[in-house]
PDBML (XML) file of the C-alpha atoms, coordinates in Angstrom:
<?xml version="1.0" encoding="UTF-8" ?>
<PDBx:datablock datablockName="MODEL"
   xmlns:PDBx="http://pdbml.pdb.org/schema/pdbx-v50.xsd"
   xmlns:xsi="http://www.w3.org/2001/XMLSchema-instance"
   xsi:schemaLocation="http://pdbml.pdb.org/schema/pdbx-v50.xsd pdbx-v50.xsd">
   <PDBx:atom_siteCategory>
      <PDBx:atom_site id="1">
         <PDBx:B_iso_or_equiv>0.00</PDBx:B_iso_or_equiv>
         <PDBx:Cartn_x>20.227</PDBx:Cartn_x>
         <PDBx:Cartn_y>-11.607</PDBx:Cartn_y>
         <PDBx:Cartn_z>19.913</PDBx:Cartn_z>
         <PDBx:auth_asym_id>A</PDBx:auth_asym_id>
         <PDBx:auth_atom_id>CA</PDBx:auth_atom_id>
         <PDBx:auth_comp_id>UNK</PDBx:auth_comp_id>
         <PDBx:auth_seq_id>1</PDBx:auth_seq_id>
         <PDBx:group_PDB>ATOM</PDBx:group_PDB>
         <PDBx:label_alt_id xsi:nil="true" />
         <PDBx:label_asym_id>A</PDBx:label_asym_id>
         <PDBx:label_atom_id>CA</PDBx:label_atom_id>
         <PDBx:label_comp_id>UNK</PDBx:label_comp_id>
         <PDBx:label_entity_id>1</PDBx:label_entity_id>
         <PDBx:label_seq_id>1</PDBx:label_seq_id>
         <PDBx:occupancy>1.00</PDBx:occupancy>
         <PDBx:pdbx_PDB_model_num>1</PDBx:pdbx_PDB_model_num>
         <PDBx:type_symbol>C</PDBx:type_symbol>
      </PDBx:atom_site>
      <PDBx:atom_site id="2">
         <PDBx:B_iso_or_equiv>0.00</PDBx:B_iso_or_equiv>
         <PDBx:Cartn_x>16.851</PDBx:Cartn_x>
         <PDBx:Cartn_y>-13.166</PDBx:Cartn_y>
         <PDBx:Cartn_z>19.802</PDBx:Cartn_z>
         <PDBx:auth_asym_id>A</PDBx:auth_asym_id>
         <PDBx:auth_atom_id>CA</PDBx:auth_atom_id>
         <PDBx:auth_comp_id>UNK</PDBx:auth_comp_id>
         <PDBx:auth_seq_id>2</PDBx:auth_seq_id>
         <PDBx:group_PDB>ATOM</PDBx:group_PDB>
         <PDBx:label_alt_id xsi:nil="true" />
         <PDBx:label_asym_id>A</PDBx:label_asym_id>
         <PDBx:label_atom_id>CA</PDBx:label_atom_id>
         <PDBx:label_comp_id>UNK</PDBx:label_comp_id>
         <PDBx:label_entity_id>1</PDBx:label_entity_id>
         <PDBx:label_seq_id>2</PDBx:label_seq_id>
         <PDBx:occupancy>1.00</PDBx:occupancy>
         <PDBx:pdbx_PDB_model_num>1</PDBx:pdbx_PDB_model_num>
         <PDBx:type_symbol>C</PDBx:type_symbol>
      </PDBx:atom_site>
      <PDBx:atom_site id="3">
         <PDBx:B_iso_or_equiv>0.00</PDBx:B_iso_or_equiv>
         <PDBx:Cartn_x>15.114</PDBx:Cartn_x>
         <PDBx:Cartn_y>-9.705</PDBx:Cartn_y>
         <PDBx:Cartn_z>18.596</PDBx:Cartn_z>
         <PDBx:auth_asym_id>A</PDBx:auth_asym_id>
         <PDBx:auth_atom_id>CA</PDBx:auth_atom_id>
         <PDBx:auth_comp_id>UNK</PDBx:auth_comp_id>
         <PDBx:auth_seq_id>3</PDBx:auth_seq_id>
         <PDBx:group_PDB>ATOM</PDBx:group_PDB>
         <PDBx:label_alt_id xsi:nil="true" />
         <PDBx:label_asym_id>A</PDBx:label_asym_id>
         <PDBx:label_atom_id>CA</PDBx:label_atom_id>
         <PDBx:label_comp_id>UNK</PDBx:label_comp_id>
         <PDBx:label_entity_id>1</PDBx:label_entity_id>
         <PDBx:label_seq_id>3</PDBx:label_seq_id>
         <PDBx:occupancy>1.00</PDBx:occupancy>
         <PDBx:pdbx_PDB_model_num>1</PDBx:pdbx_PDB_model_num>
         <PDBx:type_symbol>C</PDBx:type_symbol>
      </PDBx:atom_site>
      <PDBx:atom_site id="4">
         <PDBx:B_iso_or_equiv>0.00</PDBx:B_iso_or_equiv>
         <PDBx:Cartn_x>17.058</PDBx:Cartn_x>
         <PDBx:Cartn_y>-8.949</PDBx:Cartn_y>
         <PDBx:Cartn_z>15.952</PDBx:Cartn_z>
         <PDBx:auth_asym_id>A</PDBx:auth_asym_id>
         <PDBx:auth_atom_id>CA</PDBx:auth_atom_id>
         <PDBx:auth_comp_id>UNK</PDBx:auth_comp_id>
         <PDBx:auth_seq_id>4</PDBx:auth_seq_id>
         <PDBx:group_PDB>ATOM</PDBx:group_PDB>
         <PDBx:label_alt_id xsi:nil="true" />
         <PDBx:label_asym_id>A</PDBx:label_asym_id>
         <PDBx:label_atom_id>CA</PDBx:label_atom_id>
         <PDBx:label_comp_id>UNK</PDBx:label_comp_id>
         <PDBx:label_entity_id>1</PDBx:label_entity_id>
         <PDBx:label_seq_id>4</PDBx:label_seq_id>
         <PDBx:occupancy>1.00</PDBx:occupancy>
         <PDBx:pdbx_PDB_model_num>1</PDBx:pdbx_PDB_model_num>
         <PDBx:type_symbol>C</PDBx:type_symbol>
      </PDBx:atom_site>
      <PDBx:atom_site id="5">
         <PDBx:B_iso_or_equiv>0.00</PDBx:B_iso_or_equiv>
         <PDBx:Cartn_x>17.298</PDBx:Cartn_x>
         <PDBx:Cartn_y>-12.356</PDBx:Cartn_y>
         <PDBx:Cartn_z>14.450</PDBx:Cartn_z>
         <PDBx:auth_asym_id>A</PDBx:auth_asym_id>
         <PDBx:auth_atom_id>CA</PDBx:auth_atom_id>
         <PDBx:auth_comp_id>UNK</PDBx:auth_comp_id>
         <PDBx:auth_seq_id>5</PDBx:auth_seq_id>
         <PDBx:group_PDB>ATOM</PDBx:group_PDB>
         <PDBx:label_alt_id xsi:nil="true" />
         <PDBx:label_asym_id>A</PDBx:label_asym_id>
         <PDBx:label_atom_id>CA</PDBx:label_atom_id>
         <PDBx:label_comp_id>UNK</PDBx:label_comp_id>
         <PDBx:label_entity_id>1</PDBx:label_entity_id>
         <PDBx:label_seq_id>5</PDBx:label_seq_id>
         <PDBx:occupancy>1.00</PDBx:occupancy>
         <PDBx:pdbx_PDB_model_num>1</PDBx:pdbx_PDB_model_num>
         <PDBx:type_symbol>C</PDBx:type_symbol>
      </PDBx:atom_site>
      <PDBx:atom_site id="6">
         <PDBx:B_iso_or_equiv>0.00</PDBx:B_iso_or_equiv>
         <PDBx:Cartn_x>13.200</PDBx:Cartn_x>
         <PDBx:Cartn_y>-12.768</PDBx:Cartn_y>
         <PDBx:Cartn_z>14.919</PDBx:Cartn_z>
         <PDBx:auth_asym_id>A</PDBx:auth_asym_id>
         <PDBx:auth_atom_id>CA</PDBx:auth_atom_id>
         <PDBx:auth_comp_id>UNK</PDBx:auth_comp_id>
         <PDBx:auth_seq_id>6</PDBx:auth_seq_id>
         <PDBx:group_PDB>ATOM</PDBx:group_PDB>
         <PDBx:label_alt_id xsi:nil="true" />
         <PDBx:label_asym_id>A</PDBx:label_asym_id>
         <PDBx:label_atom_id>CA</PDBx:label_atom_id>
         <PDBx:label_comp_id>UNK</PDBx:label_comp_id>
         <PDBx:label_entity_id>1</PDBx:label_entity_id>
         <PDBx:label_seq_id>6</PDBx:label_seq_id>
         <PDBx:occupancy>1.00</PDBx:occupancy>
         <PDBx:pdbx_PDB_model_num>1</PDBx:pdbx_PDB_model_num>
         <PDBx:type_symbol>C</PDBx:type_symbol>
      </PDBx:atom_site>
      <PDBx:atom_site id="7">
         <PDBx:B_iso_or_equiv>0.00</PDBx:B_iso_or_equiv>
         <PDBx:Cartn_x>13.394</PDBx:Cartn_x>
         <PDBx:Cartn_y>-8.712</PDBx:Cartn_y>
         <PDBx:Cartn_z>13.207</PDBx:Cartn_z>
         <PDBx:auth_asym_id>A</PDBx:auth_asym_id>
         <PDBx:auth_atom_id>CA</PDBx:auth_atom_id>
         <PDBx:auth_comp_id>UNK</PDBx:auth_comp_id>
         <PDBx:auth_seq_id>7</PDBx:auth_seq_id>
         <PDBx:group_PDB>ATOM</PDBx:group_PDB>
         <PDBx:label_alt_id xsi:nil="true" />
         <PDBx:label_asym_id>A</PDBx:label_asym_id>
         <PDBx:label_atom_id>CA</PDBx:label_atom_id>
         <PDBx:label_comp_id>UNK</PDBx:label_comp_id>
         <PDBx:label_entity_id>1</PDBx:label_entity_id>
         <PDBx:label_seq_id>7</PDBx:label_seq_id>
         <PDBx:occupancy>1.00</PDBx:occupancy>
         <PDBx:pdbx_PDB_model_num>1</PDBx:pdbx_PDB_model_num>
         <PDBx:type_symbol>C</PDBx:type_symbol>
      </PDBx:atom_site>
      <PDBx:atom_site id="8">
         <PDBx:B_iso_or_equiv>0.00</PDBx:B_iso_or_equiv>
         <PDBx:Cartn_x>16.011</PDBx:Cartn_x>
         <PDBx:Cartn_y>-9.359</PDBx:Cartn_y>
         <PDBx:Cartn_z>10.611</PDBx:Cartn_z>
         <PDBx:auth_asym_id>A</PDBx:auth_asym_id>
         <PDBx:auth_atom_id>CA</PDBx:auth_atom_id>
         <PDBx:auth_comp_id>UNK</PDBx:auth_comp_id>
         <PDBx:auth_seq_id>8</PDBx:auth_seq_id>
         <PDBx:group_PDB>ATOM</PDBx:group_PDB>
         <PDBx:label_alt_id xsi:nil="true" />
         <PDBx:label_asym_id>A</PDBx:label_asym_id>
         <PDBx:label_atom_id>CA</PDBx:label_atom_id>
         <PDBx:label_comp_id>UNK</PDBx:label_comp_id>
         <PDBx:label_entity_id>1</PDBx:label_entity_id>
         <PDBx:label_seq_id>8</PDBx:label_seq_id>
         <PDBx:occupancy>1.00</PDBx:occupancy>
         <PDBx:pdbx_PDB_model_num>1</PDBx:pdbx_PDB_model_num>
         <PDBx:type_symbol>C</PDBx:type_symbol>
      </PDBx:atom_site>
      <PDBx:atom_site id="9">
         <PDBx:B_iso_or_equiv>0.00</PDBx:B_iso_or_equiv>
         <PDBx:Cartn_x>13.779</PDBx:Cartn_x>
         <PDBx:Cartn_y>-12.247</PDBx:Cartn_y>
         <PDBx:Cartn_z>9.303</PDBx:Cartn_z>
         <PDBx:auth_asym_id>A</PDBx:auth_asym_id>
         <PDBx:auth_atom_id>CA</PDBx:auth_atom_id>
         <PDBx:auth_comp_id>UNK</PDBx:auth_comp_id>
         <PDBx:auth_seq_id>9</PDBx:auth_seq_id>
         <PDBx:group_PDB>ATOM</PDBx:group_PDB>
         <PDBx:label_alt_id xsi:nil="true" />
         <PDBx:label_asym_id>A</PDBx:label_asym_id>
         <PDBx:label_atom_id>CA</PDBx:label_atom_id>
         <PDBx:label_comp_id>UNK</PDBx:label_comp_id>
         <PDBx:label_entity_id>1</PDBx:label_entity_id>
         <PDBx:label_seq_id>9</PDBx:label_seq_id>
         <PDBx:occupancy>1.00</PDBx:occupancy>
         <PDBx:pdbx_PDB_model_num>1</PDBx:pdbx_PDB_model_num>
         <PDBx:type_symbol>C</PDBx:type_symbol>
      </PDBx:atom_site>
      <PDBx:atom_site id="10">
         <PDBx:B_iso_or_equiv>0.00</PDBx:B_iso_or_equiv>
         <PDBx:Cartn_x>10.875</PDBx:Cartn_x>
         <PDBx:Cartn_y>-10.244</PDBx:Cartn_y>
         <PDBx:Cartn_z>8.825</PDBx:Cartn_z>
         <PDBx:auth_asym_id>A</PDBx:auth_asym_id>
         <PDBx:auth_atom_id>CA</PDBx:auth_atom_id>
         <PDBx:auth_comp_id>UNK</PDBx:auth_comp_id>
         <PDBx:auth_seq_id>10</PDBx:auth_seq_id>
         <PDBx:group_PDB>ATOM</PDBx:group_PDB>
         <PDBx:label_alt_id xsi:nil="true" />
         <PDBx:label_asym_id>A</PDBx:label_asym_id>
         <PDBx:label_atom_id>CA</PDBx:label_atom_id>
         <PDBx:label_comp_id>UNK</PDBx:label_comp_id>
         <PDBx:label_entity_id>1</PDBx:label_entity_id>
         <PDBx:label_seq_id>10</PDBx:label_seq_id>
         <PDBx:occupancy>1.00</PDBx:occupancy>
         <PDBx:pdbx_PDB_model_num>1</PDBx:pdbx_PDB_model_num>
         <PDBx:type_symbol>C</PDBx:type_symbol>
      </PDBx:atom_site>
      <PDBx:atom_site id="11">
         <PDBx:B_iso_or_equiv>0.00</PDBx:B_iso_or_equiv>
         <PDBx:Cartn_x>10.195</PDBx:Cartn_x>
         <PDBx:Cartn_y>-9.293</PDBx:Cartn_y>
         <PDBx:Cartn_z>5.267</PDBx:Cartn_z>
         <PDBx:auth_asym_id>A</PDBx:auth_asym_id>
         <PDBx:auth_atom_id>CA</PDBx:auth_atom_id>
         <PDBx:auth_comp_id>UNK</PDBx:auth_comp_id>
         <PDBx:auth_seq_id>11</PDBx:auth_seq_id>
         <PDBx:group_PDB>ATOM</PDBx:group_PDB>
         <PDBx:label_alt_id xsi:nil="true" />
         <PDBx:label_asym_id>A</PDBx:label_asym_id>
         <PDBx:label_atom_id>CA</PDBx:label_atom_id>
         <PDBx:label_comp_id>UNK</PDBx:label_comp_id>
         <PDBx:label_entity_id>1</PDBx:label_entity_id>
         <PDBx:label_seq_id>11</PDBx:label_seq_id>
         <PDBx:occupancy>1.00</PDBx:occupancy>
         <PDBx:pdbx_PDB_model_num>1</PDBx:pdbx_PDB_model_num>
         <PDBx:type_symbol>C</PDBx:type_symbol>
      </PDBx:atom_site>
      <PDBx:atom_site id="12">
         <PDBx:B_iso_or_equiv>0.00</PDBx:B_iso_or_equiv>
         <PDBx:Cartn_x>11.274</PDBx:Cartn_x>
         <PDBx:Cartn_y>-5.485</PDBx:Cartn_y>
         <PDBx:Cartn_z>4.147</PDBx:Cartn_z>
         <PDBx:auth_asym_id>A</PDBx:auth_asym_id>
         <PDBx:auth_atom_id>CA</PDBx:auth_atom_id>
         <PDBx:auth_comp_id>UNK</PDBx:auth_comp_id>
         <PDBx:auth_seq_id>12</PDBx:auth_seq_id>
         <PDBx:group_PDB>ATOM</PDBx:group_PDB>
         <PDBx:label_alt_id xsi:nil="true" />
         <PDBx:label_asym_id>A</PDBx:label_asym_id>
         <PDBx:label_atom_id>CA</PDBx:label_atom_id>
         <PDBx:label_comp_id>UNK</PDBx:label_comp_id>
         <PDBx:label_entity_id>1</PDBx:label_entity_id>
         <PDBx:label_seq_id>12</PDBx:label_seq_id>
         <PDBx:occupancy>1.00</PDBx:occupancy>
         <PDBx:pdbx_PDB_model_num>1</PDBx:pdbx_PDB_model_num>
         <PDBx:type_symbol>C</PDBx:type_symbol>
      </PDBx:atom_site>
      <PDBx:atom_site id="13">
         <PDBx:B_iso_or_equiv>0.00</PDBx:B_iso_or_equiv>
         <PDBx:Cartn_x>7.283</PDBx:Cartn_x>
         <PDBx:Cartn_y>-5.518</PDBx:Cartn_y>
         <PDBx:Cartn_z>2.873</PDBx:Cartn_z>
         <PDBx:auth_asym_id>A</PDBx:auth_asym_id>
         <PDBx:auth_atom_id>CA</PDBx:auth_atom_id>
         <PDBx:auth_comp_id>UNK</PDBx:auth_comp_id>
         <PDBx:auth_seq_id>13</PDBx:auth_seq_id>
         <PDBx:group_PDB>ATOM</PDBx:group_PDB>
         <PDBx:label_alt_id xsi:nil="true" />
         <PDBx:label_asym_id>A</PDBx:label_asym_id>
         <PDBx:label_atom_id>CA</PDBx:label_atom_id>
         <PDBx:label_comp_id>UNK</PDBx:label_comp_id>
         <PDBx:label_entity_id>1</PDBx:label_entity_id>
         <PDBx:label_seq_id>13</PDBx:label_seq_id>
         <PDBx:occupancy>1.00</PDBx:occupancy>
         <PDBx:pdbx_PDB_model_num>1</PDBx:pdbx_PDB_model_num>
         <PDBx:type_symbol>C</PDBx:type_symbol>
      </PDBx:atom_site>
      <PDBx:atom_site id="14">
         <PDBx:B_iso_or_equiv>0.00</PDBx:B_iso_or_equiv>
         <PDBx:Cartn_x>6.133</PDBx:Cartn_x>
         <PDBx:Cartn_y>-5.885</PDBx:Cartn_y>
         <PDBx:Cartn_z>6.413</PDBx:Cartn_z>
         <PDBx:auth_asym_id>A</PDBx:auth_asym_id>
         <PDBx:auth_atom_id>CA</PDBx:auth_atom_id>
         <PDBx:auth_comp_id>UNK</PDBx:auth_comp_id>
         <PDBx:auth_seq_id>14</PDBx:auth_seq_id>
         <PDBx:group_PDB>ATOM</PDBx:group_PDB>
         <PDBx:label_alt_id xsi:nil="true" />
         <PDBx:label_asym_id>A</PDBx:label_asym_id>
         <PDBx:label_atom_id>CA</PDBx:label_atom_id>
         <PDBx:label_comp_id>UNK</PDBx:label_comp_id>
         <PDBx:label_entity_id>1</PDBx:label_entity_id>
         <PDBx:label_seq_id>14</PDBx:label_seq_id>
         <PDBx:occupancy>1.00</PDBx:occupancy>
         <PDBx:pdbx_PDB_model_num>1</PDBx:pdbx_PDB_model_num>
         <PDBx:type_symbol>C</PDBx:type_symbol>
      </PDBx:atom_site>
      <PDBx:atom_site id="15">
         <PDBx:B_iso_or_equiv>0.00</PDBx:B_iso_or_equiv>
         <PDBx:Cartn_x>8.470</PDBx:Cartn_x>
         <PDBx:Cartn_y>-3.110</PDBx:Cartn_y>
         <PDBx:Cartn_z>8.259</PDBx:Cartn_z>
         <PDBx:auth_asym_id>A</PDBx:auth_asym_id>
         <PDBx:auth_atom_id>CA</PDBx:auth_atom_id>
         <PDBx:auth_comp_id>UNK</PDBx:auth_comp_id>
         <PDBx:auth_seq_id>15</PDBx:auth_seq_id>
         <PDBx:group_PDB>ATOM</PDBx:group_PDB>
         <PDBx:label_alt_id xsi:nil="true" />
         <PDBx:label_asym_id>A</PDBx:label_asym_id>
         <PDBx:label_atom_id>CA</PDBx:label_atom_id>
         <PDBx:label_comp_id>UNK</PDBx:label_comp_id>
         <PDBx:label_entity_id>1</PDBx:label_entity_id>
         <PDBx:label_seq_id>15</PDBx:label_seq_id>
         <PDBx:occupancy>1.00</PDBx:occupancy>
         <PDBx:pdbx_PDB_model_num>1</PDBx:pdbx_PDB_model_num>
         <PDBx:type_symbol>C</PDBx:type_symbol>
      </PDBx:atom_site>
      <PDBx:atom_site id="16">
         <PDBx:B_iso_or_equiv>0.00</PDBx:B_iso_or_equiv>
         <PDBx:Cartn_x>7.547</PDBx:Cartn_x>
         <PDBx:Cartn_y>-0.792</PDBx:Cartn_y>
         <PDBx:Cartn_z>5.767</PDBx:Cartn_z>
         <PDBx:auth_asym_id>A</PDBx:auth_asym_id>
         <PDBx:auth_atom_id>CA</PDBx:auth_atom_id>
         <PDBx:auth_comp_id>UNK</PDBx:auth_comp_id>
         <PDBx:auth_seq_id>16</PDBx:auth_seq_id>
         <PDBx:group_PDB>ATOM</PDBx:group_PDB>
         <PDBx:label_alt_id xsi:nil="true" />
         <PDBx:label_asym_id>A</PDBx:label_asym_id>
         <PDBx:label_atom_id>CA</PDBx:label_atom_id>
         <PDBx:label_comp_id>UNK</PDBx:label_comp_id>
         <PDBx:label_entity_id>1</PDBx:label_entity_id>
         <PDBx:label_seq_id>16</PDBx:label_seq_id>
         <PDBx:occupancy>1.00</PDBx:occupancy>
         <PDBx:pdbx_PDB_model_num>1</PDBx:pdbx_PDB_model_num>
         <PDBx:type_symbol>C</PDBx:type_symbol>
      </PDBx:atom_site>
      <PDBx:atom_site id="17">
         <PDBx:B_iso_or_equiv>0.00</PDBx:B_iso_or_equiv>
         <PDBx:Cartn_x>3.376</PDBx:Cartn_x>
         <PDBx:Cartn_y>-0.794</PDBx:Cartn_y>
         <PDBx:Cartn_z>4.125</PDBx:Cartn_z>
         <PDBx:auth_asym_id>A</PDBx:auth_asym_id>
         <PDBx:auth_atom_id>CA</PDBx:auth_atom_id>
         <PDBx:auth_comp_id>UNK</PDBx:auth_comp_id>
         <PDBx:auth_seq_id>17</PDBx:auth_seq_id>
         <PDBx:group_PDB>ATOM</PDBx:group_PDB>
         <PDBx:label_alt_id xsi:nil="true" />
         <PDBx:label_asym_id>A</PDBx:label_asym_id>
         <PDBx:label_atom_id>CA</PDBx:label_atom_id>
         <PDBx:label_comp_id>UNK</PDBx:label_comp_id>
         <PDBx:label_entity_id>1</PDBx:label_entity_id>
         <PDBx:label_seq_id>17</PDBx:label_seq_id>
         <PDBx:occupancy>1.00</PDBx:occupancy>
         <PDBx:pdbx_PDB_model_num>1</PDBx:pdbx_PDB_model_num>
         <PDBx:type_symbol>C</PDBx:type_symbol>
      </PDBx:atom_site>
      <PDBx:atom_site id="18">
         <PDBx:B_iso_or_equiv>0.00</PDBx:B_iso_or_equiv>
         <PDBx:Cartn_x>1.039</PDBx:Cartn_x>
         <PDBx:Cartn_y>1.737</PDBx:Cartn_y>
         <PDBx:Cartn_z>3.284</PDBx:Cartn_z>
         <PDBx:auth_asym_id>A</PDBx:auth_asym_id>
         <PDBx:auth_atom_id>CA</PDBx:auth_atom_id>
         <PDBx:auth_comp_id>UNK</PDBx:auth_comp_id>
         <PDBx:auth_seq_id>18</PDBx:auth_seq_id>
         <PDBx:group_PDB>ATOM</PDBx:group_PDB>
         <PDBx:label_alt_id xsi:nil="true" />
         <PDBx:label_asym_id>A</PDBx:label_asym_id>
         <PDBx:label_atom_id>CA</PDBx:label_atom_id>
         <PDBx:label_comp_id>UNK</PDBx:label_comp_id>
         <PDBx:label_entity_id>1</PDBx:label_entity_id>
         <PDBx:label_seq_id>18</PDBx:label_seq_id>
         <PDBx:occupancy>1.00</PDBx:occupancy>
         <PDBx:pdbx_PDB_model_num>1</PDBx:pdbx_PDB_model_num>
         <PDBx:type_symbol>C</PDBx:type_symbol>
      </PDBx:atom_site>
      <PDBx:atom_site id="19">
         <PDBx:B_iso_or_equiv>0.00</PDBx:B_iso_or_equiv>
         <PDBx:Cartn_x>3.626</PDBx:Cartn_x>
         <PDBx:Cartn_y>4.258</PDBx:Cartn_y>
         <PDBx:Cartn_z>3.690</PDBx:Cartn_z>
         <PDBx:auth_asym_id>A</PDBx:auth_asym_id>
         <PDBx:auth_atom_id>CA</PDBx:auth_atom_id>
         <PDBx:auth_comp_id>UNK</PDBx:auth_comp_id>
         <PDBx:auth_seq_id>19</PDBx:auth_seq_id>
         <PDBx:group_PDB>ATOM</PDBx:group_PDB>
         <PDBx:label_alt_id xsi:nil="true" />
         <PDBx:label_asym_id>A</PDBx:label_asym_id>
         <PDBx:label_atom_id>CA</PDBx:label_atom_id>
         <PDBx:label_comp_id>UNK</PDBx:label_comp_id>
         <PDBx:label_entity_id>1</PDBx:label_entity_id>
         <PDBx:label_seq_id>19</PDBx:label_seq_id>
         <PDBx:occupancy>1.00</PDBx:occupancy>
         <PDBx:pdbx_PDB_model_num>1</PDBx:pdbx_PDB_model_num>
         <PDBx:type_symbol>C</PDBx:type_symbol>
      </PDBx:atom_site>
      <PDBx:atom_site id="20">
         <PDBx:B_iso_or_equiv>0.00</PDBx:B_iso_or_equiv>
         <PDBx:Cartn_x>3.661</PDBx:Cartn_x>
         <PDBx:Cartn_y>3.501</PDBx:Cartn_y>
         <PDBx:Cartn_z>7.295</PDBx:Cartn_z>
         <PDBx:auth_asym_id>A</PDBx:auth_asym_id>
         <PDBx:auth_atom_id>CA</PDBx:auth_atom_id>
         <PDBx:auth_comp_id>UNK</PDBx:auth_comp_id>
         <PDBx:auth_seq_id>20</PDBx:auth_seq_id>
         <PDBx:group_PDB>ATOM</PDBx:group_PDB>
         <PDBx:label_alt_id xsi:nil="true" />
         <PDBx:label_asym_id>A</PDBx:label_asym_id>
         <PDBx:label_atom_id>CA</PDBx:label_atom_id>
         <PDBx:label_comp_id>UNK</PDBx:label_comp_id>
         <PDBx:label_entity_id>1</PDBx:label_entity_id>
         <PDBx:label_seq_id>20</PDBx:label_seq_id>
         <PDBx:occupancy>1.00</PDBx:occupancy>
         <PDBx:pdbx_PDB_model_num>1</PDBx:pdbx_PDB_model_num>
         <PDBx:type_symbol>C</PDBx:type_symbol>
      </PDBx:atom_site>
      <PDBx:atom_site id="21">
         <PDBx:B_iso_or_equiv>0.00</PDBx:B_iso_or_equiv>
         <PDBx:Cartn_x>7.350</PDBx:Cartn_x>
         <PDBx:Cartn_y>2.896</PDBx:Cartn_y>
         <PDBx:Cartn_z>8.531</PDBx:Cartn_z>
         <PDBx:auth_asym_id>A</PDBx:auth_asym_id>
         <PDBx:auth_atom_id>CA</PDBx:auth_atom_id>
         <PDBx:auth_comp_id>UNK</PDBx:auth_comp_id>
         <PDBx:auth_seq_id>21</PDBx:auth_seq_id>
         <PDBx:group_PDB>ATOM</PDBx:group_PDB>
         <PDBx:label_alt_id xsi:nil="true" />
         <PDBx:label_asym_id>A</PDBx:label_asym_id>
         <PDBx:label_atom_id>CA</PDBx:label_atom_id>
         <PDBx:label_comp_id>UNK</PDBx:label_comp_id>
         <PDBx:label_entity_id>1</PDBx:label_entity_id>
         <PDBx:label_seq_id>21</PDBx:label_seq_id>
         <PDBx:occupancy>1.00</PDBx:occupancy>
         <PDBx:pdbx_PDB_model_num>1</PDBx:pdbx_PDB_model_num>
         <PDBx:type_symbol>C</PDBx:type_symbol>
      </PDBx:atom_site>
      <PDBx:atom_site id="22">
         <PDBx:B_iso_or_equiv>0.00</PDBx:B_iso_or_equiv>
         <PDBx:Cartn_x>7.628</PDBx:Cartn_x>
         <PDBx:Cartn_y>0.120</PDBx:Cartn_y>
         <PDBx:Cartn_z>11.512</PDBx:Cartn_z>
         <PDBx:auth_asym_id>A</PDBx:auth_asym_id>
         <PDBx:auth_atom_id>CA</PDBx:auth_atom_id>
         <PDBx:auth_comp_id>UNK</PDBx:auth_comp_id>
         <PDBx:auth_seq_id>22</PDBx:auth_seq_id>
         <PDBx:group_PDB>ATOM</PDBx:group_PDB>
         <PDBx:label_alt_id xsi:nil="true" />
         <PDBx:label_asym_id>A</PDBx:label_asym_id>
         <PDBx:label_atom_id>CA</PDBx:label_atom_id>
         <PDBx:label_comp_id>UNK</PDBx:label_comp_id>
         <PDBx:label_entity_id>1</PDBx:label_entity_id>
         <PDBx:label_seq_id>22</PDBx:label_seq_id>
         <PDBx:occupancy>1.00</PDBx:occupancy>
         <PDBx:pdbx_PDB_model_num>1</PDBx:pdbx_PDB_model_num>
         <PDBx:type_symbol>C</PDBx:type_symbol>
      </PDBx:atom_site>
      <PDBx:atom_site id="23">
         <PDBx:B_iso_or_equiv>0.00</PDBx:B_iso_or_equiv>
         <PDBx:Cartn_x>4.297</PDBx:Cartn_x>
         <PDBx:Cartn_y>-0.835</PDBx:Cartn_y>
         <PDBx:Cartn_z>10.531</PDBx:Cartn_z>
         <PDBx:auth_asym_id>A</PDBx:auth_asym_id>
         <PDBx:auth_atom_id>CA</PDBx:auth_atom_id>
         <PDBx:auth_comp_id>UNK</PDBx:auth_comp_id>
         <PDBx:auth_seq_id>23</PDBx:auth_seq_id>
         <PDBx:group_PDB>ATOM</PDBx:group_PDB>
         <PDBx:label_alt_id xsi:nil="true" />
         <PDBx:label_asym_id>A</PDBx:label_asym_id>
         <PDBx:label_atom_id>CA</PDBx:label_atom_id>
         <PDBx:label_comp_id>UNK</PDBx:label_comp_id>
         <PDBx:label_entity_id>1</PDBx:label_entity_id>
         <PDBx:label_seq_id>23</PDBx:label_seq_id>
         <PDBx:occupancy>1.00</PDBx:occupancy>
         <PDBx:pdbx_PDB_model_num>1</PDBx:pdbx_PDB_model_num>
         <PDBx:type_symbol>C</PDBx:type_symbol>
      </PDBx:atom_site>
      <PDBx:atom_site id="24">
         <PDBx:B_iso_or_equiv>0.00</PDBx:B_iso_or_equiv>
         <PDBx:Cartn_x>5.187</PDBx:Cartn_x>
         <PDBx:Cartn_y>-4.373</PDBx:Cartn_y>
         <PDBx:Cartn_z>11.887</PDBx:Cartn_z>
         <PDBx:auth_asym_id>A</PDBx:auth_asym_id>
         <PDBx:auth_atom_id>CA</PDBx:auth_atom_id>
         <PDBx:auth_comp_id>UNK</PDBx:auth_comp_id>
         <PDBx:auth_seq_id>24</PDBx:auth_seq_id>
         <PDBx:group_PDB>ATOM</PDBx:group_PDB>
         <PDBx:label_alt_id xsi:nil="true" />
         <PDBx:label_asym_id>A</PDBx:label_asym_id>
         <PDBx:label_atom_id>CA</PDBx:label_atom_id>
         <PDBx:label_comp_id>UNK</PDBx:label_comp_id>
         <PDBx:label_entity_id>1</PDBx:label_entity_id>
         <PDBx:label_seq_id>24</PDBx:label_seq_id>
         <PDBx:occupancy>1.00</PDBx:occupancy>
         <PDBx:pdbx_PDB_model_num>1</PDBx:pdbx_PDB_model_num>
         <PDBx:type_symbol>C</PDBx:type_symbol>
      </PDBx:atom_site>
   </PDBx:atom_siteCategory>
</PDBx:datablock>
């Protein structure tokens, strides 16, 4: 519960940058 709610707030920009997927 308290992983996915801190993930799900994360911005899309952040889990996904320079072409690098789960870059966060």
């Amino acid at each position: 519960k308290e992983v996915i709610t801190k993930a799900m707030q994360i911005p899309g920009s952040l889990k996904i940058k320079q072409n690098i997927s789960k870059y966060i």
